[in-house]
PDB file of N, CA and C in Angstrom:
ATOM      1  N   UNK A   1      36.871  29.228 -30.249  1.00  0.00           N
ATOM      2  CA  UNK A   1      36.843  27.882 -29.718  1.00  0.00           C
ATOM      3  C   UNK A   1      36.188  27.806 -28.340  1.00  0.00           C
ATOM      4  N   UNK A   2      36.319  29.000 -27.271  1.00  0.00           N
ATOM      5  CA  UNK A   2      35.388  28.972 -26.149  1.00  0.00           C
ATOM      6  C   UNK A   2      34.349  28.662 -26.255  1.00  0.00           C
ATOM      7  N   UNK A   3      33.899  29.023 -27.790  1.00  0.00           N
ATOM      8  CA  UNK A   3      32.153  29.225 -27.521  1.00  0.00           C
ATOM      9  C   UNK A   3      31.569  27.515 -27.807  1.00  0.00           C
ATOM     10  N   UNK A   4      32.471  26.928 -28.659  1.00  0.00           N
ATOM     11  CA  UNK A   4      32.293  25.634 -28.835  1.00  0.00           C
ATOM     12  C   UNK A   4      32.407  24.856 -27.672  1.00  0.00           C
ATOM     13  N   UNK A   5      33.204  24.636 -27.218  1.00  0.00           N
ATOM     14  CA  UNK A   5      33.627  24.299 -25.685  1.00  0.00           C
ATOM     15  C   UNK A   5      32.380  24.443 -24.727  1.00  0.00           C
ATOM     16  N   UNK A   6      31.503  25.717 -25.073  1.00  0.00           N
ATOM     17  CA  UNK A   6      30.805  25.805 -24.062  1.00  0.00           C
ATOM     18  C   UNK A   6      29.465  24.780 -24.350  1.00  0.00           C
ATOM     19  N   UNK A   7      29.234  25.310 -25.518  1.00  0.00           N
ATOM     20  CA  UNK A   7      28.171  24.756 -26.068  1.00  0.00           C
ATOM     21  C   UNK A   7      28.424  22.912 -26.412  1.00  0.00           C
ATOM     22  N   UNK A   8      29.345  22.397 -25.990  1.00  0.00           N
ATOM     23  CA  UNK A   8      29.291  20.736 -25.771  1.00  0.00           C
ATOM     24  C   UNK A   8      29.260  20.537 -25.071  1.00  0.00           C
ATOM     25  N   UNK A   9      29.454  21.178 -23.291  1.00  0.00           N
ATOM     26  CA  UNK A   9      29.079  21.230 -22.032  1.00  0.00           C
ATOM     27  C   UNK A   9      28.002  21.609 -21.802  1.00  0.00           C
ATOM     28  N   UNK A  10      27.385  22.457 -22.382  1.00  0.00           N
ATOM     29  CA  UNK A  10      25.612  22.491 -22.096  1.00  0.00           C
ATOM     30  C   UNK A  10      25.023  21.447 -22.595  1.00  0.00           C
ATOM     31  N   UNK A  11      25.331  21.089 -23.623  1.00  0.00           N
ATOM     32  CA  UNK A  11      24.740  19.922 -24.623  1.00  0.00           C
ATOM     33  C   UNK A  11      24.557  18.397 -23.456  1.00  0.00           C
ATOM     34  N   UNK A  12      26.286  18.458 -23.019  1.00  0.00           N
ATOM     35  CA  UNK A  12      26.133  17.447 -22.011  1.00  0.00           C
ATOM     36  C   UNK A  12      25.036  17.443 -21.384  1.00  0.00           C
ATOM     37  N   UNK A  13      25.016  18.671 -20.071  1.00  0.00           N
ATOM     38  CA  UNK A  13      24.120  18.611 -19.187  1.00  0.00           C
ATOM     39  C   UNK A  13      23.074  18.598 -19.631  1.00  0.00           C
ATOM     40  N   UNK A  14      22.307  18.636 -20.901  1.00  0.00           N
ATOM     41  CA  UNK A  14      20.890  18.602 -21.279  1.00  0.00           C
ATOM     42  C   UNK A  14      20.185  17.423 -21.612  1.00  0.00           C
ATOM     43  N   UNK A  15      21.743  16.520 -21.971  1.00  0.00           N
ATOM     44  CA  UNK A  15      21.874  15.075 -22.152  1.00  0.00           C
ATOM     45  C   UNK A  15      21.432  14.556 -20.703  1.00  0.00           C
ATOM     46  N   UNK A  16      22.468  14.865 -20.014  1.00  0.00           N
ATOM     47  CA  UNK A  16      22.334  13.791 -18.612  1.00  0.00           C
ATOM     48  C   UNK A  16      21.182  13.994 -17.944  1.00  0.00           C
ATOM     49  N   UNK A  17      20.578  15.895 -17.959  1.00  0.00           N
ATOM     50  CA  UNK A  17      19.239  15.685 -17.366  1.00  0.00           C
ATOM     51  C   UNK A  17      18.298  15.271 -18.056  1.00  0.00           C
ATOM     52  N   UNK A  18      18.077  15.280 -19.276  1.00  0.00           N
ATOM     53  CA  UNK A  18      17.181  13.757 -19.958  1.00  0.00           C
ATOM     54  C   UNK A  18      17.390  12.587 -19.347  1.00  0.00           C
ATOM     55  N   UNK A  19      18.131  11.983 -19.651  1.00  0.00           N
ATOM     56  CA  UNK A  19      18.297  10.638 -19.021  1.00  0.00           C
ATOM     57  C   UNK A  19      17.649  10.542 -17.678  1.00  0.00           C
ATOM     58  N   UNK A  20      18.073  11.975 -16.838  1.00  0.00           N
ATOM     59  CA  UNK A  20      17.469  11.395 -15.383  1.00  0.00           C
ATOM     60  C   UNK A  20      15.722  11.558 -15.478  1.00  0.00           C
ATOM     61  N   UNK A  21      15.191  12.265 -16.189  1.00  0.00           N
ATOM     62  CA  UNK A  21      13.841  12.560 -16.682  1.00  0.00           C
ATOM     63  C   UNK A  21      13.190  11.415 -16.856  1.00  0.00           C
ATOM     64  N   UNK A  22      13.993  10.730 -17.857  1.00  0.00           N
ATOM     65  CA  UNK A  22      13.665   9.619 -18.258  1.00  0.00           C
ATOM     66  C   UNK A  22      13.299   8.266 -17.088  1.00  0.00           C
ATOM     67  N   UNK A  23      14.611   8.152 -16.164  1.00  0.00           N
ATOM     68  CA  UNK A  23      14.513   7.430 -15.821  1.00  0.00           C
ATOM     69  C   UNK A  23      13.949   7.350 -14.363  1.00  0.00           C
ATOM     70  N   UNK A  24      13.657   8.547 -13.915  1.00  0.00           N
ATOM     71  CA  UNK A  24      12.272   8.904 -13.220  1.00  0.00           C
ATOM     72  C   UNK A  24      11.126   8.410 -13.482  1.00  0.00           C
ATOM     73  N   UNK A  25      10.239   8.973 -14.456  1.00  0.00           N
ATOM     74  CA  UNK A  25       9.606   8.714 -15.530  1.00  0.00           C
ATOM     75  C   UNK A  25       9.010   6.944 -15.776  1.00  0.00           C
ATOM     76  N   UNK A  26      10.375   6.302 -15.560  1.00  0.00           N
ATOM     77  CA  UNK A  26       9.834   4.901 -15.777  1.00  0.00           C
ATOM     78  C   UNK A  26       9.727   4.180 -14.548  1.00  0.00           C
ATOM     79  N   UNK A  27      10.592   4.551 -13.466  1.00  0.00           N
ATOM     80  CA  UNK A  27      10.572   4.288 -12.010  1.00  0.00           C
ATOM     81  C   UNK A  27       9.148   4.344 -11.505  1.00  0.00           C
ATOM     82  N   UNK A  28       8.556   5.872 -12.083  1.00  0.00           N
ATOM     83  CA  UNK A  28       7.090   5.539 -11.578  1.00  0.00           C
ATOM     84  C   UNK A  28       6.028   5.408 -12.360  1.00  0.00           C
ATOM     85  N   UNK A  29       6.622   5.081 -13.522  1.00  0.00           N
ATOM     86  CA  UNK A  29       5.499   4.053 -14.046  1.00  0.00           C
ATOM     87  C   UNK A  29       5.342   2.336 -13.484  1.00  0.00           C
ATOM     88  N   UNK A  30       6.468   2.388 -13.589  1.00  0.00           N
ATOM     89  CA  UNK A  30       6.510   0.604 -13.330  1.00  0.00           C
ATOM     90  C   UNK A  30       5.815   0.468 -11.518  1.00  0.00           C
ATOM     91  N   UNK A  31       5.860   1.792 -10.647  1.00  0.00           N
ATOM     92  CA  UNK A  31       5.249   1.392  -9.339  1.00  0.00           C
ATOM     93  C   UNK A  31       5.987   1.619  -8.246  1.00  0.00           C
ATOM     94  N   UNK A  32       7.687   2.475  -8.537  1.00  0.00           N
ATOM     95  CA  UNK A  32       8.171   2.649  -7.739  1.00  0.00           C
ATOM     96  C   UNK A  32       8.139   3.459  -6.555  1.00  0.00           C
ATOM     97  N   UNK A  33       7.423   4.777  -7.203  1.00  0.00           N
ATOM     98  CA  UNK A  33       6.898   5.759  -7.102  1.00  0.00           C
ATOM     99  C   UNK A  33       5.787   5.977  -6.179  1.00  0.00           C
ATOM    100  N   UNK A  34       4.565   5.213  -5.596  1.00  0.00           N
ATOM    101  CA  UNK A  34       4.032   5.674  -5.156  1.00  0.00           C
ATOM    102  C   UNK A  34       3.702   5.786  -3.784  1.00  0.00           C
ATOM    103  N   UNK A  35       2.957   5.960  -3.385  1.00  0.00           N
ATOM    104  CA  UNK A  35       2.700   6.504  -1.823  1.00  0.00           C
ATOM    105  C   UNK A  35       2.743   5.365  -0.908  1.00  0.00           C
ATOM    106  N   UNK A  36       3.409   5.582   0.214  1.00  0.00           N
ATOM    107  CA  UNK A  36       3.524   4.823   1.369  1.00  0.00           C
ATOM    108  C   UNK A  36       1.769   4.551   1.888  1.00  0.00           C
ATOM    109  N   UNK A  37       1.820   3.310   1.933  1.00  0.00           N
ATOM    110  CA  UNK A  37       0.783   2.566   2.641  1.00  0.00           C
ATOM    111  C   UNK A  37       0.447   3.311   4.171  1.00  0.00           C
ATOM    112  N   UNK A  38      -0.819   3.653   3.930  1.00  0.00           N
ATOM    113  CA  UNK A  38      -1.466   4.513   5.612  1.00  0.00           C
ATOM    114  C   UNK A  38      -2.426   3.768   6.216  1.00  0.00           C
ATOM    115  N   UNK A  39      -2.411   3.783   7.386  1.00  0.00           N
ATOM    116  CA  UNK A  39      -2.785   3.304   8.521  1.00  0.00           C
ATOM    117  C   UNK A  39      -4.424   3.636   8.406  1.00  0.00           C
ATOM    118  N   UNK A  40      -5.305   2.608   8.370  1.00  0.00           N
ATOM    119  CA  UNK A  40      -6.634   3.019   8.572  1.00  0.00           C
ATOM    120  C   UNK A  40      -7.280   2.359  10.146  1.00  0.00           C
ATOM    121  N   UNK A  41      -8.095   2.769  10.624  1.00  0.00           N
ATOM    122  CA  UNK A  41      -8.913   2.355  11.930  1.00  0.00           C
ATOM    123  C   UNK A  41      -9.641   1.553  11.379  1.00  0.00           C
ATOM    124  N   UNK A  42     -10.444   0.077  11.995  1.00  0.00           N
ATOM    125  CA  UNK A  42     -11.517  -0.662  11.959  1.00  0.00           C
ATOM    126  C   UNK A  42     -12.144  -1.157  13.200  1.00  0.00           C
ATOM    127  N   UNK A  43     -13.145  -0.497  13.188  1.00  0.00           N
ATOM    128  CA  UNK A  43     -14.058  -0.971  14.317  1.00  0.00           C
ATOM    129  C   UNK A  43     -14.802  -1.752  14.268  1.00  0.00           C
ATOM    130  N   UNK A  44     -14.438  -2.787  15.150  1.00  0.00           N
ATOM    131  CA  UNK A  44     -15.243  -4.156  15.307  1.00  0.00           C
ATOM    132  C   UNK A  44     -16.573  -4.296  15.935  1.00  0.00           C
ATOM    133  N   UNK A  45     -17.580  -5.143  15.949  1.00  0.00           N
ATOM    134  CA  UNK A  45     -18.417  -4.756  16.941  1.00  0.00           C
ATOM    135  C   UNK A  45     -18.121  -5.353  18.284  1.00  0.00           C
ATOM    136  N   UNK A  46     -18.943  -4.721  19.255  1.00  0.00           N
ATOM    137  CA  UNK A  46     -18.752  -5.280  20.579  1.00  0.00           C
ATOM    138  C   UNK A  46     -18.409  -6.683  20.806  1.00  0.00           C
ATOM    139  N   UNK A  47     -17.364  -7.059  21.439  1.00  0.00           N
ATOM    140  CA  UNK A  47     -17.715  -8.197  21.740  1.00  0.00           C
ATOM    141  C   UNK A  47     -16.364  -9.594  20.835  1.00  0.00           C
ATOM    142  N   UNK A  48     -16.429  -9.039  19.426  1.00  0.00           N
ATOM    143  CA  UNK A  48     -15.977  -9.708  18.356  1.00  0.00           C
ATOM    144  C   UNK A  48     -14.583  -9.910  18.505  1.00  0.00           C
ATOM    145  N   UNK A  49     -14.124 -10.931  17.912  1.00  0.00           N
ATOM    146  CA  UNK A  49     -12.778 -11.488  18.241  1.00  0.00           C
ATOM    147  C   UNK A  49     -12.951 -12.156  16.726  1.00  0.00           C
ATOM    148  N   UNK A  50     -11.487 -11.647  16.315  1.00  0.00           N
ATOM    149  CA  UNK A  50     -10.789 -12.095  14.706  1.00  0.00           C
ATOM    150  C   UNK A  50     -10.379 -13.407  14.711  1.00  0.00           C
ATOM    151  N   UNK A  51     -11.031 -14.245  13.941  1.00  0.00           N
ATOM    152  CA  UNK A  51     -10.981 -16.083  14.043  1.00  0.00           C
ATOM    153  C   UNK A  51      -9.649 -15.893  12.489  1.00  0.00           C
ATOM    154  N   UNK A  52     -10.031 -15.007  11.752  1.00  0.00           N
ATOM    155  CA  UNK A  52      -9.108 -15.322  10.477  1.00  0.00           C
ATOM    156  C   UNK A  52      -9.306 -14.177   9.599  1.00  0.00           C
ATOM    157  N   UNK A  53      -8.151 -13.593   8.715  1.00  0.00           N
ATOM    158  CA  UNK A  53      -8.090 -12.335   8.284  1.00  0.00           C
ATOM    159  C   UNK A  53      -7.827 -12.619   6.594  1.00  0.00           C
ATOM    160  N   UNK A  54      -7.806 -11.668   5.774  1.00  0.00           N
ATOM    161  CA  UNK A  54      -7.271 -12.132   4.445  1.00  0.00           C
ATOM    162  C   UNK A  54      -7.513 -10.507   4.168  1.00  0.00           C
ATOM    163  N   UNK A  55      -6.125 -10.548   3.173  1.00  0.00           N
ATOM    164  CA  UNK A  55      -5.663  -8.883   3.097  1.00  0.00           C
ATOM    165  C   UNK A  55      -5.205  -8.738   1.626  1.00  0.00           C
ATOM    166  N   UNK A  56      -6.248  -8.132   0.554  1.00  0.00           N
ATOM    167  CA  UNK A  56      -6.131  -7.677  -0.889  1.00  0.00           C
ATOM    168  C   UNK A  56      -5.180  -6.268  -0.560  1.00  0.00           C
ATOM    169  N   UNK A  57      -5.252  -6.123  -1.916  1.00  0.00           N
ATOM    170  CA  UNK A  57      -4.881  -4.450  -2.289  1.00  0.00           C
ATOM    171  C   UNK A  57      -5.562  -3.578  -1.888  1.00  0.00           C
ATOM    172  N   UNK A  58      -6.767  -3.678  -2.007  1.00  0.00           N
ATOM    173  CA  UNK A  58      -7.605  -2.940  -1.532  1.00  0.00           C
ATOM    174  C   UNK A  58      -8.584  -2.998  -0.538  1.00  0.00           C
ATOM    175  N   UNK A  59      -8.857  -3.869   0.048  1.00  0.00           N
ATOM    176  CA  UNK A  59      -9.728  -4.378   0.805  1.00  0.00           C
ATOM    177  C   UNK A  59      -9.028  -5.049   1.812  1.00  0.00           C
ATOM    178  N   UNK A  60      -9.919  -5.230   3.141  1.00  0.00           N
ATOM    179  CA  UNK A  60      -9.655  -6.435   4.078  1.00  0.00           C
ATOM    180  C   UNK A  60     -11.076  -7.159   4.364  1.00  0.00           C
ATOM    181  N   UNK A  61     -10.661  -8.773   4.595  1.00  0.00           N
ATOM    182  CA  UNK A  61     -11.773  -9.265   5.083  1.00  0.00           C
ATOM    183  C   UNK A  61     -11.263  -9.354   6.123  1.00  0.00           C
ATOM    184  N   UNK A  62     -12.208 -10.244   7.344  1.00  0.00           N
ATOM    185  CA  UNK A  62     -12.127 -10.654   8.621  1.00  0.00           C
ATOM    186  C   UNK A  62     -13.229 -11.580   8.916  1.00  0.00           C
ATOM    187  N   UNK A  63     -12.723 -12.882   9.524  1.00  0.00           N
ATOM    188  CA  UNK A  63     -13.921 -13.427   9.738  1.00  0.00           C
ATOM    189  C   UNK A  63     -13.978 -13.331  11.031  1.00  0.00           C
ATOM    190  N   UNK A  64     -14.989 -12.935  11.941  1.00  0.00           N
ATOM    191  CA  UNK A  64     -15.592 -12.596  13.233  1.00  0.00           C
ATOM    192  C   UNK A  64     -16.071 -13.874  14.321  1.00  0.00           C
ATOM    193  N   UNK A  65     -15.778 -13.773  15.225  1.00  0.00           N
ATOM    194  CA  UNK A  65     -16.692 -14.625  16.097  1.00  0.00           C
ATOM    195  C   UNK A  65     -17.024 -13.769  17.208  1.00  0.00           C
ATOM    196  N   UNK A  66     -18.000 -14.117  17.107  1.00  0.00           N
ATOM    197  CA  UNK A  66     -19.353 -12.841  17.743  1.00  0.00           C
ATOM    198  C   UNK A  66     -19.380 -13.825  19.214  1.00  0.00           C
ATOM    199  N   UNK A  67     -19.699 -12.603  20.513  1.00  0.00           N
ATOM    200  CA  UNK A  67     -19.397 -13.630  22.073  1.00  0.00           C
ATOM    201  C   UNK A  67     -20.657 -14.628  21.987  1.00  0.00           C
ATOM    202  N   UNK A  68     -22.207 -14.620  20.878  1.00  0.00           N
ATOM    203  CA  UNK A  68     -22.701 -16.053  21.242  1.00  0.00           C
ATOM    204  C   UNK A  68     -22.399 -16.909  20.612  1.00  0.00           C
ATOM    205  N   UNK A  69     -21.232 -17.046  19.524  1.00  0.00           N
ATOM    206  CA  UNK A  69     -20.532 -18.335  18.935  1.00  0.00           C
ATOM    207  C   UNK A  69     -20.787 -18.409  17.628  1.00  0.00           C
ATOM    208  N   UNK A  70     -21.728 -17.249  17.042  1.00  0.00           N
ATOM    209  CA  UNK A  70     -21.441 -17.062  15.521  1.00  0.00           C
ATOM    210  C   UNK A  70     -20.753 -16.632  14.907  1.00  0.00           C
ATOM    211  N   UNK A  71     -20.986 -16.456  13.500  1.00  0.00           N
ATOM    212  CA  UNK A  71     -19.536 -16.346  12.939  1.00  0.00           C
ATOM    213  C   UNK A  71     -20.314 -14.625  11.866  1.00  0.00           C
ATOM    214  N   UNK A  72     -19.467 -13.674  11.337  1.00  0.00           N
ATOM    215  CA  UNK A  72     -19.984 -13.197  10.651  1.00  0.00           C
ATOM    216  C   UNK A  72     -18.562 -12.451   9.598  1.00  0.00           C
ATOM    217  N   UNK A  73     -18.689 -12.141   8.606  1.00  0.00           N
ATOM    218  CA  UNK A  73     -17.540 -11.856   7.620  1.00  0.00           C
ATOM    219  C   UNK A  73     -18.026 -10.408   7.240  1.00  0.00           C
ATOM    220  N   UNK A  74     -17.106  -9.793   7.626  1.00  0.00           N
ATOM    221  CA  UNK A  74     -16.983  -8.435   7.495  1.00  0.00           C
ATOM    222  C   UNK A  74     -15.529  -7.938   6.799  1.00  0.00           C
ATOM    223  N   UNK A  75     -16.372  -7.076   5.372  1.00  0.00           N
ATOM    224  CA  UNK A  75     -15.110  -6.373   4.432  1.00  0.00           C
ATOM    225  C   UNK A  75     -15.225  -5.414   4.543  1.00  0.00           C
ATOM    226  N   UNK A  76     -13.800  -4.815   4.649  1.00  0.00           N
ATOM    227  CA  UNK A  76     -13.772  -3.534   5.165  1.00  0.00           C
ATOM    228  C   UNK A  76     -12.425  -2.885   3.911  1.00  0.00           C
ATOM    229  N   UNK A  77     -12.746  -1.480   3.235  1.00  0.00           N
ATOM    230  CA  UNK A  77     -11.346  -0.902   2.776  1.00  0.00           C
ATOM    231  C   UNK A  77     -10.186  -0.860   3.526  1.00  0.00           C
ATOM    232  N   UNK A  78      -9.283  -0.319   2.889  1.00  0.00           N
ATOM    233  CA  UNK A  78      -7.919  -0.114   3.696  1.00  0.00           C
ATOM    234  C   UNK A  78      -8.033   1.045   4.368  1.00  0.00           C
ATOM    235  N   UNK A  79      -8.835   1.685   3.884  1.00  0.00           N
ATOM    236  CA  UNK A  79      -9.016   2.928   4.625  1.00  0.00           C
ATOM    237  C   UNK A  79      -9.798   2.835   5.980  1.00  0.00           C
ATOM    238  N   UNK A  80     -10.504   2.552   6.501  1.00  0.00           N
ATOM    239  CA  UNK A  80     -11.230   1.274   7.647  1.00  0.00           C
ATOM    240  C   UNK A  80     -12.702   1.397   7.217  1.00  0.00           C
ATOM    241  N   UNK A  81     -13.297   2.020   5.848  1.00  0.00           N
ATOM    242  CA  UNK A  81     -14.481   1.963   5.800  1.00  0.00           C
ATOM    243  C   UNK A  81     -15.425   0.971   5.645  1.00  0.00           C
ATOM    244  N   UNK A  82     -16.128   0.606   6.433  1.00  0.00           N
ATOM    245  CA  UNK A  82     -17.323  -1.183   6.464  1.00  0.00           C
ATOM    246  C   UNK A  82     -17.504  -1.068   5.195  1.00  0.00           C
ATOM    247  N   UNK A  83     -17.428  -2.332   4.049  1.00  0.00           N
ATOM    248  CA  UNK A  83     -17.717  -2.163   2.958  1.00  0.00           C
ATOM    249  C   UNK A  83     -19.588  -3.421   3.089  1.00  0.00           C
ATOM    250  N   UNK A  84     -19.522  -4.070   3.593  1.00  0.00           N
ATOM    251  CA  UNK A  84     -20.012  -5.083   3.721  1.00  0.00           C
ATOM    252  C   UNK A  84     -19.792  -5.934   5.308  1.00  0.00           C
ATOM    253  N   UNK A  85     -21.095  -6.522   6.258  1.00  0.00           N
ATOM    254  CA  UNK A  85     -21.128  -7.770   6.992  1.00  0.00           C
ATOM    255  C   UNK A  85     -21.918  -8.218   6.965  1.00  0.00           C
ATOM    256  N   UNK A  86     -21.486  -9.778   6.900  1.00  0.00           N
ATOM    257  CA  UNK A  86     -22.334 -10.886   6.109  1.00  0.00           C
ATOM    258  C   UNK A  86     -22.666 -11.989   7.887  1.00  0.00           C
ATOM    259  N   UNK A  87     -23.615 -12.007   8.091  1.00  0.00           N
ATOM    260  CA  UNK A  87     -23.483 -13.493   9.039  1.00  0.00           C
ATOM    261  C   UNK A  87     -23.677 -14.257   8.573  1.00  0.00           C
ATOM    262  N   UNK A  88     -22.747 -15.420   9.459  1.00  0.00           N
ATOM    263  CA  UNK A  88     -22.728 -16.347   8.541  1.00  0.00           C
ATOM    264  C   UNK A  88     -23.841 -17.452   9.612  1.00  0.00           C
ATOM    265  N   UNK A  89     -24.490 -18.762   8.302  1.00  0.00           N
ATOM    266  CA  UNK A  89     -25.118 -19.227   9.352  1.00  0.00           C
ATOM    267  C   UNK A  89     -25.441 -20.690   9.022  1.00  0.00           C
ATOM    268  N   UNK A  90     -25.932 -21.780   9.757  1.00  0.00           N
ATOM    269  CA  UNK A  90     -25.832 -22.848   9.247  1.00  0.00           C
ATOM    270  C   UNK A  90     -27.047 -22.983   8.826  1.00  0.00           C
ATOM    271  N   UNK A  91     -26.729 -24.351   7.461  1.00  0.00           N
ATOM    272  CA  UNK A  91     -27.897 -24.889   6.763  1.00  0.00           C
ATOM    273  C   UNK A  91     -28.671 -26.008   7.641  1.00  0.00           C
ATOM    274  N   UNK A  92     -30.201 -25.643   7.588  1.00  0.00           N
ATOM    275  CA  UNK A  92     -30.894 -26.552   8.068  1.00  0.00           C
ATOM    276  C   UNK A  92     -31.510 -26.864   7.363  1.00  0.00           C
TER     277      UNK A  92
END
């Protein structure tokens, strides 16, 4: 009868660490799981001052006002790499 005894107590624990397998498993599927958000640098150009910002998943914009009063839109990753700057300019 020991040996039975033993062997429904292993059984347990093979049970419960499934379950936690499992429910690991779905924790980071669904997104629980992943990496803390890191800090990237963005360098502006001389001068530039942030009129208005807008912040994706992956990306940042910024719209710029440059010191002679234009405007220019610059996207940048999260990581701070320039993806794109656009000036902006009026229609004549």
């Amino acid at each position: 009868m020991a040996w039975l005894k033993a062997l429904v107590i292993g059984m347990g624990v093979l049970i419960v660490a499934g379950i936690g397998v499992v429910a690991v498993t779905l924790v980071n599927r669904m997104g629980g799981g992943s990496a803390p958000a890191s800090a990237g640098r963005i360098e502006l150009p001389r001068g530039a001052r942030i009129a208005e910002t807008h912040v994706d998943g992956k990306s940042v914009v910024l719209r710029l006002t440059m010191p002679d009063g234009t405007s220019r839109i610059a996207v940048y990753e999260t990581s701070g790499k320039l993806v794109s700057m656009i000036d902006v300019m009026e229609r004549k």
